[in-house]
PDB file of N, CA and C in Angstrom:
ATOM      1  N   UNK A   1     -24.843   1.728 -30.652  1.00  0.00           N
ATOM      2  CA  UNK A   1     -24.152   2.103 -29.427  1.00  0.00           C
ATOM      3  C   UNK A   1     -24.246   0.977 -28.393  1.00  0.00           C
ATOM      4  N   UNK A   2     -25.257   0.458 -28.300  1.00  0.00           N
ATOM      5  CA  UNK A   2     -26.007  -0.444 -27.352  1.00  0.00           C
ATOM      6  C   UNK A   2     -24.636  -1.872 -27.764  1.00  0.00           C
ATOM      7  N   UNK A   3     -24.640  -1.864 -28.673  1.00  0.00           N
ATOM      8  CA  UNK A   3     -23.186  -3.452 -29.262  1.00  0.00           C
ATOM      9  C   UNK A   3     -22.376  -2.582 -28.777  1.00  0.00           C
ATOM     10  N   UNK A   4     -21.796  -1.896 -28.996  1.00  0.00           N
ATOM     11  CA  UNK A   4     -20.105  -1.300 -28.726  1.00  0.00           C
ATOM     12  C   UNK A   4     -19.984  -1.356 -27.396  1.00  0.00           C
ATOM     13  N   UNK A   5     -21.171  -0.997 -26.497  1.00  0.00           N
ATOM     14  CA  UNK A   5     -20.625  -0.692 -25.170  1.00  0.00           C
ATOM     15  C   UNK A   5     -21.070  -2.487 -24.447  1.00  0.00           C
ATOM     16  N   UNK A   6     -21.533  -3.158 -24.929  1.00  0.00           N
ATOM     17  CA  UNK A   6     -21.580  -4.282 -25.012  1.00  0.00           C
ATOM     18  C   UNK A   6     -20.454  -5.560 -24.976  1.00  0.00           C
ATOM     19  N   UNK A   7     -19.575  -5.133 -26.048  1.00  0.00           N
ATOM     20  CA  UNK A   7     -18.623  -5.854 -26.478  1.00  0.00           C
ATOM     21  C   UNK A   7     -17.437  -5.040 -25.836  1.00  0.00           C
ATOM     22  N   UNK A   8     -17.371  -4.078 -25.340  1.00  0.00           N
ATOM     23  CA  UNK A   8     -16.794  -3.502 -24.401  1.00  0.00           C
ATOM     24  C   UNK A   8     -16.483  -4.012 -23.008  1.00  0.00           C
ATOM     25  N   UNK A   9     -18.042  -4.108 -22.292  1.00  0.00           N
ATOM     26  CA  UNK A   9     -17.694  -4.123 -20.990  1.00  0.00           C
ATOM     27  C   UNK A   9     -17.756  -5.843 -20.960  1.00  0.00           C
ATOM     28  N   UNK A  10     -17.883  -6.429 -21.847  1.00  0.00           N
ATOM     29  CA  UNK A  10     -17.553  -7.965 -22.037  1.00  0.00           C
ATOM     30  C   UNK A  10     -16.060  -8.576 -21.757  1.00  0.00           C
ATOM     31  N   UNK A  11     -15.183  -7.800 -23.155  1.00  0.00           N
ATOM     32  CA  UNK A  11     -14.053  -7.527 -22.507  1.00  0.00           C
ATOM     33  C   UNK A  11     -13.198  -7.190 -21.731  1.00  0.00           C
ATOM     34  N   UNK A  12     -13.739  -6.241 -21.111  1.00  0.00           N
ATOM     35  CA  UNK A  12     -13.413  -5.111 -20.029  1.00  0.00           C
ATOM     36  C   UNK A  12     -13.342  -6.353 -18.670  1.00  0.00           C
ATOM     37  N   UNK A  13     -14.299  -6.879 -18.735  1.00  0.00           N
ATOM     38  CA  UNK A  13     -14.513  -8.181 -17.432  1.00  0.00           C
ATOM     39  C   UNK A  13     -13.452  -9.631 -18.040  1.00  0.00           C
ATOM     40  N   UNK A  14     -13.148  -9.769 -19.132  1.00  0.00           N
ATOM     41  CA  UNK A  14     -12.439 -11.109 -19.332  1.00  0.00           C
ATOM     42  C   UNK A  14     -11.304 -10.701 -19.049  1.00  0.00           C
ATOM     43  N   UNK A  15     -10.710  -9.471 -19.874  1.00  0.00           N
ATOM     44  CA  UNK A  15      -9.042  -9.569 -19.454  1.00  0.00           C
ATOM     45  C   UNK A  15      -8.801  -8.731 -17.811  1.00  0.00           C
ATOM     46  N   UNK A  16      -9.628  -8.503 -17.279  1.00  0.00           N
ATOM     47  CA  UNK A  16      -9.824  -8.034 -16.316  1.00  0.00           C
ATOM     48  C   UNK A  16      -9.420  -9.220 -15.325  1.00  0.00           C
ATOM     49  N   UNK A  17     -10.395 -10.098 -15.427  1.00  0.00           N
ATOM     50  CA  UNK A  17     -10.233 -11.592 -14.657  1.00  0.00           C
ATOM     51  C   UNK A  17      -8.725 -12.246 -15.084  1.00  0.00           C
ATOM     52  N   UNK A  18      -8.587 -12.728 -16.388  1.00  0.00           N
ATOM     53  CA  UNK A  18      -7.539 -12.703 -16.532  1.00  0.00           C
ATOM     54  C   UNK A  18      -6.037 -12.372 -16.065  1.00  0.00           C
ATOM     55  N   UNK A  19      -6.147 -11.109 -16.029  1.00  0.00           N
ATOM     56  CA  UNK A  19      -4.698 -10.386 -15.504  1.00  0.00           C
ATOM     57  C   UNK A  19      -4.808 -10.572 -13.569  1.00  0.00           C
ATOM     58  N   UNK A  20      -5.925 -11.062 -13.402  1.00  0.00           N
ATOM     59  CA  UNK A  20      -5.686 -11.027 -11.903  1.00  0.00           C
ATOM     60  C   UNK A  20      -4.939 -12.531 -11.602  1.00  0.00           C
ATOM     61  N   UNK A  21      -6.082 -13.158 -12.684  1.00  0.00           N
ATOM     62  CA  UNK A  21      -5.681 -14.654 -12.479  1.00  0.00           C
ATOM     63  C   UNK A  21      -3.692 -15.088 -12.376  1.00  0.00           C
ATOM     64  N   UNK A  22      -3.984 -14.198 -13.906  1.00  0.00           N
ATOM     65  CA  UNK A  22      -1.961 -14.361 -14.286  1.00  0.00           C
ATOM     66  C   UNK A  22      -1.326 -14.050 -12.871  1.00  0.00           C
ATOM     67  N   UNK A  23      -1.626 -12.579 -12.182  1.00  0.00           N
ATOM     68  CA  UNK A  23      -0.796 -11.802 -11.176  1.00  0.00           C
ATOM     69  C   UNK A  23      -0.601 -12.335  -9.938  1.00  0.00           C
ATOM     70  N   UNK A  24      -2.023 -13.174  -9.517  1.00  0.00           N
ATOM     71  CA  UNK A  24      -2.092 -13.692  -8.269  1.00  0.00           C
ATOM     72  C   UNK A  24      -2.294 -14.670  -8.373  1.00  0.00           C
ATOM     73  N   UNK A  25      -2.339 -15.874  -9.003  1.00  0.00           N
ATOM     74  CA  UNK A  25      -2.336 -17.217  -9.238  1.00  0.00           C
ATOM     75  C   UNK A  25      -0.757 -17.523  -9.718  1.00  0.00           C
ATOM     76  N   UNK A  26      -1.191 -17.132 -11.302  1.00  0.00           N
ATOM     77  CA  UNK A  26       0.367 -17.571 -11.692  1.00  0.00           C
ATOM     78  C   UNK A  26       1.614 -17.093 -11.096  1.00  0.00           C
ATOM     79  N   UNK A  27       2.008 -16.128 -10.755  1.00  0.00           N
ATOM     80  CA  UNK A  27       3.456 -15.621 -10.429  1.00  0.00           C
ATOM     81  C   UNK A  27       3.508 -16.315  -9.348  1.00  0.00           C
ATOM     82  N   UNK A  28       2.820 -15.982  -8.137  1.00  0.00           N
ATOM     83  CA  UNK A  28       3.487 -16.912  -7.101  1.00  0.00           C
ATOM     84  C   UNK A  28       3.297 -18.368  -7.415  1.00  0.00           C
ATOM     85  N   UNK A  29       2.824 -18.996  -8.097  1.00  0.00           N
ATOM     86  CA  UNK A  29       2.555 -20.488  -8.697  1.00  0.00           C
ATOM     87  C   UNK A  29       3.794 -20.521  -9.366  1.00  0.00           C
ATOM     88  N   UNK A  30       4.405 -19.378 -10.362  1.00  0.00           N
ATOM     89  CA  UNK A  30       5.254 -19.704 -10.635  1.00  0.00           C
ATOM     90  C   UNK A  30       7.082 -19.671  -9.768  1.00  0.00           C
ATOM     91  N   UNK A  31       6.774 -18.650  -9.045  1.00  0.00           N
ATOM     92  CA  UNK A  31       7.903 -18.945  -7.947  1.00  0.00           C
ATOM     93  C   UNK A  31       7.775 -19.688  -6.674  1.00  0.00           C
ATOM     94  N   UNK A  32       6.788 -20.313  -5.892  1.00  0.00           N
ATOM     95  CA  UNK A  32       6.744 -21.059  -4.937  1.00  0.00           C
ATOM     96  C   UNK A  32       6.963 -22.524  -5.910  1.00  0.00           C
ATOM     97  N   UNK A  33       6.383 -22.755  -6.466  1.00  0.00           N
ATOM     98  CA  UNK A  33       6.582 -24.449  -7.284  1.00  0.00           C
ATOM     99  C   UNK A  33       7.236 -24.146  -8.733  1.00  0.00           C
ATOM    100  N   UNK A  34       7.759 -23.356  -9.481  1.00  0.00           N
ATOM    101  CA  UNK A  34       8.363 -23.555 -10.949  1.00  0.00           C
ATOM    102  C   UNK A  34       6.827 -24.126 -11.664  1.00  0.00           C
ATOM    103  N   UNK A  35       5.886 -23.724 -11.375  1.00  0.00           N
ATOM    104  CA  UNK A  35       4.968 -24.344 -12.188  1.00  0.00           C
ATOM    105  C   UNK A  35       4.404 -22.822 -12.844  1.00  0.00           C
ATOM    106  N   UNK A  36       5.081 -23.273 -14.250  1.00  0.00           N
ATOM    107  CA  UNK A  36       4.861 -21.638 -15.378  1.00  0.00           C
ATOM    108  C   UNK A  36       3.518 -21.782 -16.161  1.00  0.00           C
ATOM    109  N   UNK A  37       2.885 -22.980 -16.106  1.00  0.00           N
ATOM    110  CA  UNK A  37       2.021 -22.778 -16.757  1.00  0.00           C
ATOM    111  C   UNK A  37       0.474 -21.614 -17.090  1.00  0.00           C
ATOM    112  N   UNK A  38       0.602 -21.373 -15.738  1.00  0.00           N
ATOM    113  CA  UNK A  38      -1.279 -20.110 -16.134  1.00  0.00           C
ATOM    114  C   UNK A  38       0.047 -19.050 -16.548  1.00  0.00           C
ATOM    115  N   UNK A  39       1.413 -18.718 -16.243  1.00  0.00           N
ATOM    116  CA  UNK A  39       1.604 -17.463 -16.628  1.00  0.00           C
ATOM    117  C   UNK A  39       2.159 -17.553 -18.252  1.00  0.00           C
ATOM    118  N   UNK A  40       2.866 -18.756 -18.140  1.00  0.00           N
ATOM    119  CA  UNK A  40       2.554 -18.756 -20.203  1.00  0.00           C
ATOM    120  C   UNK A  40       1.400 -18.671 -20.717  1.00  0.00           C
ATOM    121  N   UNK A  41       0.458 -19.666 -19.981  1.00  0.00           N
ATOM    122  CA  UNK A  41      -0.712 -19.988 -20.986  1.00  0.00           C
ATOM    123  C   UNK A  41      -1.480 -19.018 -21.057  1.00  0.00           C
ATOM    124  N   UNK A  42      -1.852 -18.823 -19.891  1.00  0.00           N
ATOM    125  CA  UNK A  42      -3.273 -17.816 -19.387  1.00  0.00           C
ATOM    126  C   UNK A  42      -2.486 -16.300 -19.754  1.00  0.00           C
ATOM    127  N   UNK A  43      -1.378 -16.488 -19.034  1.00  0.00           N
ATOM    128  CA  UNK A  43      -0.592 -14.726 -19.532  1.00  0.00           C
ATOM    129  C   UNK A  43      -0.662 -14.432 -21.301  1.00  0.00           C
ATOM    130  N   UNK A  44      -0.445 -15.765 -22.377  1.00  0.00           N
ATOM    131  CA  UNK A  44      -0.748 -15.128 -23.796  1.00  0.00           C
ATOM    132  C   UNK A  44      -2.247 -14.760 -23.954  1.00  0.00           C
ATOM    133  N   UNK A  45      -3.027 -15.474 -23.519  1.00  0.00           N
ATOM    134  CA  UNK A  45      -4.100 -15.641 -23.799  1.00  0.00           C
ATOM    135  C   UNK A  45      -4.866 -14.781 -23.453  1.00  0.00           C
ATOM    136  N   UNK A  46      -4.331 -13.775 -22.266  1.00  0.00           N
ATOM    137  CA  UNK A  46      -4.558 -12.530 -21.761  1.00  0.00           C
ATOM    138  C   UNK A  46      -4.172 -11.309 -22.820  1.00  0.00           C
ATOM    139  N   UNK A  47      -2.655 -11.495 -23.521  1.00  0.00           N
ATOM    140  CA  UNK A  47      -2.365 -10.660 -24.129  1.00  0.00           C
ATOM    141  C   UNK A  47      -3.100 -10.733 -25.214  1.00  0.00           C
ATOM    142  N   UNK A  48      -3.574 -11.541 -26.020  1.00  0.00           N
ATOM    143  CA  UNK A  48      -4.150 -11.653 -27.252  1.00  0.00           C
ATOM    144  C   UNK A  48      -5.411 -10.802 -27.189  1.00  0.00           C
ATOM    145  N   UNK A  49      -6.281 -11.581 -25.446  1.00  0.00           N
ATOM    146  CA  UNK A  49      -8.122 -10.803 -25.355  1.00  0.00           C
ATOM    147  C   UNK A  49      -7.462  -9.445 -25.228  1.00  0.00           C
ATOM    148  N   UNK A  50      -6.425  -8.907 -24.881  1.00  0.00           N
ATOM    149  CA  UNK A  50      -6.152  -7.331 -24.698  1.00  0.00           C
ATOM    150  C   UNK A  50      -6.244  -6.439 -25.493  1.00  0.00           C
ATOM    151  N   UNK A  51      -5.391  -7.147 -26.487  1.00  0.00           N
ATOM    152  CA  UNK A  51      -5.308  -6.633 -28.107  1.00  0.00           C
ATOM    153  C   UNK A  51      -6.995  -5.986 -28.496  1.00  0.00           C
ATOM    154  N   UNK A  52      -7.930  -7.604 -28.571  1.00  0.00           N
ATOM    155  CA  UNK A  52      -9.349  -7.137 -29.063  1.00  0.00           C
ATOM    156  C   UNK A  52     -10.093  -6.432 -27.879  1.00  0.00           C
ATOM    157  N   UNK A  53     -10.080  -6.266 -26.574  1.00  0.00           N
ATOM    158  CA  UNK A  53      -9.900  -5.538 -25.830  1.00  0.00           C
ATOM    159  C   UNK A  53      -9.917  -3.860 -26.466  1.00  0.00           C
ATOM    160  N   UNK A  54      -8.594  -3.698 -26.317  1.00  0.00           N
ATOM    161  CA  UNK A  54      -8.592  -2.378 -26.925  1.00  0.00           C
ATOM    162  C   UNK A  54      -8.998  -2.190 -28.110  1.00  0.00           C
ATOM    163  N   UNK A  55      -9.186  -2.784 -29.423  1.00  0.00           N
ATOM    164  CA  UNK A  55     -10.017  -2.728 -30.346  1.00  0.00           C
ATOM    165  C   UNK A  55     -11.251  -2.142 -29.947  1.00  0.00           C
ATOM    166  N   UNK A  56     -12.075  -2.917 -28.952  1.00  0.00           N
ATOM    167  CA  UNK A  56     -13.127  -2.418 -28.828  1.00  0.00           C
ATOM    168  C   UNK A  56     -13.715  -1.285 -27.773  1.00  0.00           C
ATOM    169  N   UNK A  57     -12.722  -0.896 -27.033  1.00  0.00           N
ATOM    170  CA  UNK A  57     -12.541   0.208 -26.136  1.00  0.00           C
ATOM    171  C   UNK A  57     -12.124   1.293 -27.283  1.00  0.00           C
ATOM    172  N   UNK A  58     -11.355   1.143 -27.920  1.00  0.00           N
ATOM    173  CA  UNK A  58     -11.433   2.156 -29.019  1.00  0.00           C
ATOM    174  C   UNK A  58     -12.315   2.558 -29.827  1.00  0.00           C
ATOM    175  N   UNK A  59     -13.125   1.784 -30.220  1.00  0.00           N
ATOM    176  CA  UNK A  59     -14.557   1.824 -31.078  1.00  0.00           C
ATOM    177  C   UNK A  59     -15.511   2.437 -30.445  1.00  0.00           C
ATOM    178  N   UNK A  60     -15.439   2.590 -28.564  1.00  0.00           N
ATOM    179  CA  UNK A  60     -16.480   2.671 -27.973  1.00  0.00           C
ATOM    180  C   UNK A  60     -16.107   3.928 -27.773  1.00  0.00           C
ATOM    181  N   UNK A  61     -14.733   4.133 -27.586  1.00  0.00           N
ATOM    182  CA  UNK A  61     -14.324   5.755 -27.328  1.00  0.00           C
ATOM    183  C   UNK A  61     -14.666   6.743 -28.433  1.00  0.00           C
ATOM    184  N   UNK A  62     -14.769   6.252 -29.639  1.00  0.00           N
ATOM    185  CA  UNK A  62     -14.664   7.054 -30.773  1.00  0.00           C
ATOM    186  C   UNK A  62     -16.681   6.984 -30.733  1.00  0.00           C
ATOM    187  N   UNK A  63     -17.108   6.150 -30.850  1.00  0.00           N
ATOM    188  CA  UNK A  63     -18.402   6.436 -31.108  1.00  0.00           C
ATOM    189  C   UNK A  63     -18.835   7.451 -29.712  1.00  0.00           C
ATOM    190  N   UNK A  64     -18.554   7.367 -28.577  1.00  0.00           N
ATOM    191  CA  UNK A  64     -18.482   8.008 -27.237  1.00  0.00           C
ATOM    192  C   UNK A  64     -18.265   9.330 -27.411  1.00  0.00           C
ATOM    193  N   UNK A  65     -17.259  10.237 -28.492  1.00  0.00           N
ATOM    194  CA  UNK A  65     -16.255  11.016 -28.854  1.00  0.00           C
ATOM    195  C   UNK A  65     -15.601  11.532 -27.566  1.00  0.00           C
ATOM    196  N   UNK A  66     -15.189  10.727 -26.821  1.00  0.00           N
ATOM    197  CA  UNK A  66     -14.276  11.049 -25.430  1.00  0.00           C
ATOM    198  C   UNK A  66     -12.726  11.403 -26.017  1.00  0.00           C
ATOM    199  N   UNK A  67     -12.794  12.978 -25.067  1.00  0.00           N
ATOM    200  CA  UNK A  67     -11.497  13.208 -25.060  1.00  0.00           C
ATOM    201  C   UNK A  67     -10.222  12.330 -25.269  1.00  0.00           C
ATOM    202  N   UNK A  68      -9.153  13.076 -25.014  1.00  0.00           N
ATOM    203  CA  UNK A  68      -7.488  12.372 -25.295  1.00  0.00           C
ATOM    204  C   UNK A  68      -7.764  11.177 -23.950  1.00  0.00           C
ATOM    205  N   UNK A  69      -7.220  12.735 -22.751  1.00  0.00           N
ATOM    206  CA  UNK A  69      -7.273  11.182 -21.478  1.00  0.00           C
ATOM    207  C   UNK A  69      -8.406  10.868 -21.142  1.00  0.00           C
ATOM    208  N   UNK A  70      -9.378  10.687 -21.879  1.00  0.00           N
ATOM    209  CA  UNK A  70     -10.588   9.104 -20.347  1.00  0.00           C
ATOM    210  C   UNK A  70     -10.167   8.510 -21.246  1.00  0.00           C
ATOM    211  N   UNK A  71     -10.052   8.656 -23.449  1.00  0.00           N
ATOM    212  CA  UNK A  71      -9.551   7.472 -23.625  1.00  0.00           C
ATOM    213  C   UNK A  71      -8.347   6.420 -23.613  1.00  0.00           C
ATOM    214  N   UNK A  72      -7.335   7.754 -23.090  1.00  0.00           N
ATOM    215  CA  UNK A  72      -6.052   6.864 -22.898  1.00  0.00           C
ATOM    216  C   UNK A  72      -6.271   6.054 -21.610  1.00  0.00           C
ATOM    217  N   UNK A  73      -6.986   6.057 -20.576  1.00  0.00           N
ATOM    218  CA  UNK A  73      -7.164   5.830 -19.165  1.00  0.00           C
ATOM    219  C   UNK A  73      -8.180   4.357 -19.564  1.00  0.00           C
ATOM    220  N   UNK A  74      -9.117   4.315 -20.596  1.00  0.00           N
ATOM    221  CA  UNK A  74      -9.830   3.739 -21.029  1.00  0.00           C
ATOM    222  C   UNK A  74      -8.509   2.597 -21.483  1.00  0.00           C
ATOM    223  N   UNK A  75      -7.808   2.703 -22.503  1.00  0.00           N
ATOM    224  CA  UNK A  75      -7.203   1.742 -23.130  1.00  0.00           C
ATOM    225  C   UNK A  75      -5.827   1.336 -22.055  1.00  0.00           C
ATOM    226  N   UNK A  76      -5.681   1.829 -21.434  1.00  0.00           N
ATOM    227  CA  UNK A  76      -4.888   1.293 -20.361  1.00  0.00           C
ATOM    228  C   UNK A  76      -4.945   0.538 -19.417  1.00  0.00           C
ATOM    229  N   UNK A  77      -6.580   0.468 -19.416  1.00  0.00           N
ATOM    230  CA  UNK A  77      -6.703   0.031 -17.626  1.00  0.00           C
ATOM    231  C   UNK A  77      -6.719  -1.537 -17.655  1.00  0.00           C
ATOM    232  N   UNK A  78      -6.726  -2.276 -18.635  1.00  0.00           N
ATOM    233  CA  UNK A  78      -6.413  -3.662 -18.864  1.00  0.00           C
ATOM    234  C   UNK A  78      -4.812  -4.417 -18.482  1.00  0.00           C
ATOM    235  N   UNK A  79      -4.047  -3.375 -18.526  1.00  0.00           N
ATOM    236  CA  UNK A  79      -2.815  -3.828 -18.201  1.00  0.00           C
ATOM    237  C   UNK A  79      -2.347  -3.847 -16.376  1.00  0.00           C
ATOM    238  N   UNK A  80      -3.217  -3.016 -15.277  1.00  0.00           N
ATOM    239  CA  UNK A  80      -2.719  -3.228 -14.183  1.00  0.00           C
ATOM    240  C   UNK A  80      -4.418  -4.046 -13.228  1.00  0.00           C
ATOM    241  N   UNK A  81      -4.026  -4.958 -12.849  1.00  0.00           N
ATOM    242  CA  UNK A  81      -5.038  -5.806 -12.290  1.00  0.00           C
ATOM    243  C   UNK A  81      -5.590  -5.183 -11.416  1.00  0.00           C
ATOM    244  N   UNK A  82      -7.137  -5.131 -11.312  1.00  0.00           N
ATOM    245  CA  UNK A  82      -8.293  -4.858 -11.150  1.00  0.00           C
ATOM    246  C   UNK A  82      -9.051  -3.184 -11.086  1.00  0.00           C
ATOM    247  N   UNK A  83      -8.140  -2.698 -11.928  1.00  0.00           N
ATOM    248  CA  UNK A  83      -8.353  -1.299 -12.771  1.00  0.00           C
ATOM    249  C   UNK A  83      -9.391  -1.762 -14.041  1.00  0.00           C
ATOM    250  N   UNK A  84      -9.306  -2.981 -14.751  1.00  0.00           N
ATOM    251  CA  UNK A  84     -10.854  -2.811 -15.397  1.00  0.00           C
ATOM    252  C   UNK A  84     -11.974  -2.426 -14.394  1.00  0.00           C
ATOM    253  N   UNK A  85     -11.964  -3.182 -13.645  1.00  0.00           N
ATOM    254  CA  UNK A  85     -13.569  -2.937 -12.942  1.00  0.00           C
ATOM    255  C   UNK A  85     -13.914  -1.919 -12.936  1.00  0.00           C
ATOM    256  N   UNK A  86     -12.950  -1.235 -12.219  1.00  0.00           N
ATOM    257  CA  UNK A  86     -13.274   0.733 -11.839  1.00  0.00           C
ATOM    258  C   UNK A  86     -13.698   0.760 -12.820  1.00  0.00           C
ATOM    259  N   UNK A  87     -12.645   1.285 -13.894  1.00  0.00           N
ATOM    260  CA  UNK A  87     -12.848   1.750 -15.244  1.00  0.00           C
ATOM    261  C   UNK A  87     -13.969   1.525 -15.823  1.00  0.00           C
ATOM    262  N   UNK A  88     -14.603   0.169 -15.889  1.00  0.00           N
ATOM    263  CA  UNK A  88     -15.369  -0.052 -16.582  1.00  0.00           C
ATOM    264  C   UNK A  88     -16.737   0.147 -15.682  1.00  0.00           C
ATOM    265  N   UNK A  89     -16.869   0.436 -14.293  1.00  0.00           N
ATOM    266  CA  UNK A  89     -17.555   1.078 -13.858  1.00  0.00           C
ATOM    267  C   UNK A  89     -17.913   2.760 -13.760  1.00  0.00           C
ATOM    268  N   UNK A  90     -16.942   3.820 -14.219  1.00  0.00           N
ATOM    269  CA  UNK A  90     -16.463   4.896 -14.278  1.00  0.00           C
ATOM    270  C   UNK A  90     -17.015   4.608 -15.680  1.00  0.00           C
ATOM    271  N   UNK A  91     -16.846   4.430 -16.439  1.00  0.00           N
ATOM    272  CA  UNK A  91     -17.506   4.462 -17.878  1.00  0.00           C
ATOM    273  C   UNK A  91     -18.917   3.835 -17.891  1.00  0.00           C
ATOM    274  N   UNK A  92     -19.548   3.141 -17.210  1.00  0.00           N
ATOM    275  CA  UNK A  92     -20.711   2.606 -17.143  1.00  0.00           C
ATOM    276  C   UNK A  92     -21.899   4.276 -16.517  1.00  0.00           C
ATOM    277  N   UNK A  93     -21.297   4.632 -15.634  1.00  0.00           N
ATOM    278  CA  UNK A  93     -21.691   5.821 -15.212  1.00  0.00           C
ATOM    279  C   UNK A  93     -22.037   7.004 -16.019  1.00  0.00           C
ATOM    280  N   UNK A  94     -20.475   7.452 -16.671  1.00  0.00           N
ATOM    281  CA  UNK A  94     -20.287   8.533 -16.743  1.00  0.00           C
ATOM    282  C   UNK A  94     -20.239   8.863 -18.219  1.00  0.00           C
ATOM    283  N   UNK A  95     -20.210   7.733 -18.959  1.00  0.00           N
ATOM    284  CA  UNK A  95     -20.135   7.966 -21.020  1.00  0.00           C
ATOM    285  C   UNK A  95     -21.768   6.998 -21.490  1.00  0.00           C
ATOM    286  N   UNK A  96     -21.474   5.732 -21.064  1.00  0.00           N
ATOM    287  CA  UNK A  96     -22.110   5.087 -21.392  1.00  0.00           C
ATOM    288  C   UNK A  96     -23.566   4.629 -21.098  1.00  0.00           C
ATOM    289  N   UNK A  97     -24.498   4.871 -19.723  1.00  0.00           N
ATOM    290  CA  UNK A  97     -25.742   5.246 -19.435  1.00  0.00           C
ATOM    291  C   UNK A  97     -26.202   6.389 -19.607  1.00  0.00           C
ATOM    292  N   UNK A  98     -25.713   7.826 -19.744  1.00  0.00           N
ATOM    293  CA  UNK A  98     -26.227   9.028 -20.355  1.00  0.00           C
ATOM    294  C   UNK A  98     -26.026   8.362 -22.028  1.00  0.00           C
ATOM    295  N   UNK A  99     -24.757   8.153 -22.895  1.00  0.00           N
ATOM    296  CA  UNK A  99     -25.731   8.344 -24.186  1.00  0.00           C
ATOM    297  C   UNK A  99     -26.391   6.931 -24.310  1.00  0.00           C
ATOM    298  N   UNK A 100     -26.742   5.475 -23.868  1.00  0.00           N
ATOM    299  CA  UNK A 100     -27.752   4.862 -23.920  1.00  0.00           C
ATOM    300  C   UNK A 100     -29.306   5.535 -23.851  1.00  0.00           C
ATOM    301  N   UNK A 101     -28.727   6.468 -22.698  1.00  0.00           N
ATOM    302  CA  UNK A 101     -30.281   6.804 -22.343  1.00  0.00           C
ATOM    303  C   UNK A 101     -30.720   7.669 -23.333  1.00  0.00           C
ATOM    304  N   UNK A 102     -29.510   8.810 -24.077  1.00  0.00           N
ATOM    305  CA  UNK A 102     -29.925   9.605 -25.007  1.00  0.00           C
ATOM    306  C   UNK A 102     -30.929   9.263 -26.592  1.00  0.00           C
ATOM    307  N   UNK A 103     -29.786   8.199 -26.486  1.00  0.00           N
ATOM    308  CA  UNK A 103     -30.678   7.285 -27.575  1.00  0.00           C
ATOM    309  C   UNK A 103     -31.492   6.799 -27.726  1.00  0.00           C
ATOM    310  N   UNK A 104     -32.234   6.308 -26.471  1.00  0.00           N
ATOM    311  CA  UNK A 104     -33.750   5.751 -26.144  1.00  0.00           C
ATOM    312  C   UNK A 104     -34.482   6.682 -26.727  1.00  0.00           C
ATOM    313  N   UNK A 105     -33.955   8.022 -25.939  1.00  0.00           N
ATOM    314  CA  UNK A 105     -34.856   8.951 -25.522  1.00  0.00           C
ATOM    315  C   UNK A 105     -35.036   9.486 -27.454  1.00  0.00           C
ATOM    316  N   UNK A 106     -34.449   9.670 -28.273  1.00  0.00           N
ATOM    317  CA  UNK A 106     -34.345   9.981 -29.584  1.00  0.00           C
ATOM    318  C   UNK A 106     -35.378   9.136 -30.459  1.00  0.00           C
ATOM    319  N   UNK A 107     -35.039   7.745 -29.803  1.00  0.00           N
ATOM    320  CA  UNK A 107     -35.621   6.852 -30.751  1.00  0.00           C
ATOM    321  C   UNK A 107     -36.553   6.438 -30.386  1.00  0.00           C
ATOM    322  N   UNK A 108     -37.395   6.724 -29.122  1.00  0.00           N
ATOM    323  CA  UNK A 108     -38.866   6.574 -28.659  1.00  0.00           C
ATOM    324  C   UNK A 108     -39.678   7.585 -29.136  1.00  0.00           C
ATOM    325  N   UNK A 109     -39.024   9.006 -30.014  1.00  0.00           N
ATOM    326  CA  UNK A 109     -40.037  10.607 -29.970  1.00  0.00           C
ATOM    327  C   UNK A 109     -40.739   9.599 -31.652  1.00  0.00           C
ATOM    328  N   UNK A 110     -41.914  10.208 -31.842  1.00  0.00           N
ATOM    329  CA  UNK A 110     -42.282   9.535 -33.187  1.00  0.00           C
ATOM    330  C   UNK A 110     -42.395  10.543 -34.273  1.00  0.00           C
ATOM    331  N   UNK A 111     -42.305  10.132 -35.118  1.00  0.00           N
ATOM    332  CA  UNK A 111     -41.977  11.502 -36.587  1.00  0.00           C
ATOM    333  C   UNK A 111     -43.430  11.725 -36.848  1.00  0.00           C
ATOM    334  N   UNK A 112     -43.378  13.471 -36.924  1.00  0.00           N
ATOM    335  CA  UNK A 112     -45.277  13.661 -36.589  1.00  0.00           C
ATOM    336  C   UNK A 112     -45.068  13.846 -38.692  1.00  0.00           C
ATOM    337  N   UNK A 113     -46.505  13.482 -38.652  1.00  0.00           N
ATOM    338  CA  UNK A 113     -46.712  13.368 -39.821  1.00  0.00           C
ATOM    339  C   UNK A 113     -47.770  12.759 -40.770  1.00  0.00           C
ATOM    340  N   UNK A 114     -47.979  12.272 -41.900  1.00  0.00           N
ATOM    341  CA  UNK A 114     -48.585  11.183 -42.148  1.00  0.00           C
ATOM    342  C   UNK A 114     -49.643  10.699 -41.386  1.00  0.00           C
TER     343      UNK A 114
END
């Protein structure tokens, strides 16, 4: 659990940065000067981390077993700029420090026995 939500909120912060970079760097970069470059470059390069992005927001939802919508809200929030953060603060809260903690708490009891 501890990797999934890991490789999660990793992502969750790159295309996060990303899409702000594209929205508020590139676009007006690209209409005040014709200079397209962060929104080709940085804009694919955004779409690609999105892709594995949601890969791993999906992995985290399913091991999570979260409902329909937090995970549709989950796999969405990469596409409008600076909706990861929330999100990935709203999930830091509310899925992902209760079952971290559950799991501690499981895997600290010791098997009586022997």
């Amino acid at each position: 659990m501890h990797a999934a939500a890991l490789r999660y909120r990793v992502m969750a912060y790159i295309t996060g940065v990303l899409i702000i970079v594209v929205c508020f760097v590139g676009i007006p970069l690209q209409l005040a000067a014709h200079n397209t470059f962060i929104v080709n470059d940085i804009g694919t390069l955004h779409g690609f981390l999105y892709i594995v992005y949601i890969v791993f927001a999906y992995i985290l939802a399913q091991k999570l077993k979260m409902k329909l919508w937090p995970t549709v809200l989950l796999l969405l929030a990469g596409t409008i700029p600076v909706m990861t953060f929330f999100v990935e603060r709203w999930m830091q809260r509310t899925y992902i420090a209760p079952a971290l903690a559950a799991e501690s708490a499981t895997s600290t009891q010791q098997p009586v026995g022997r």
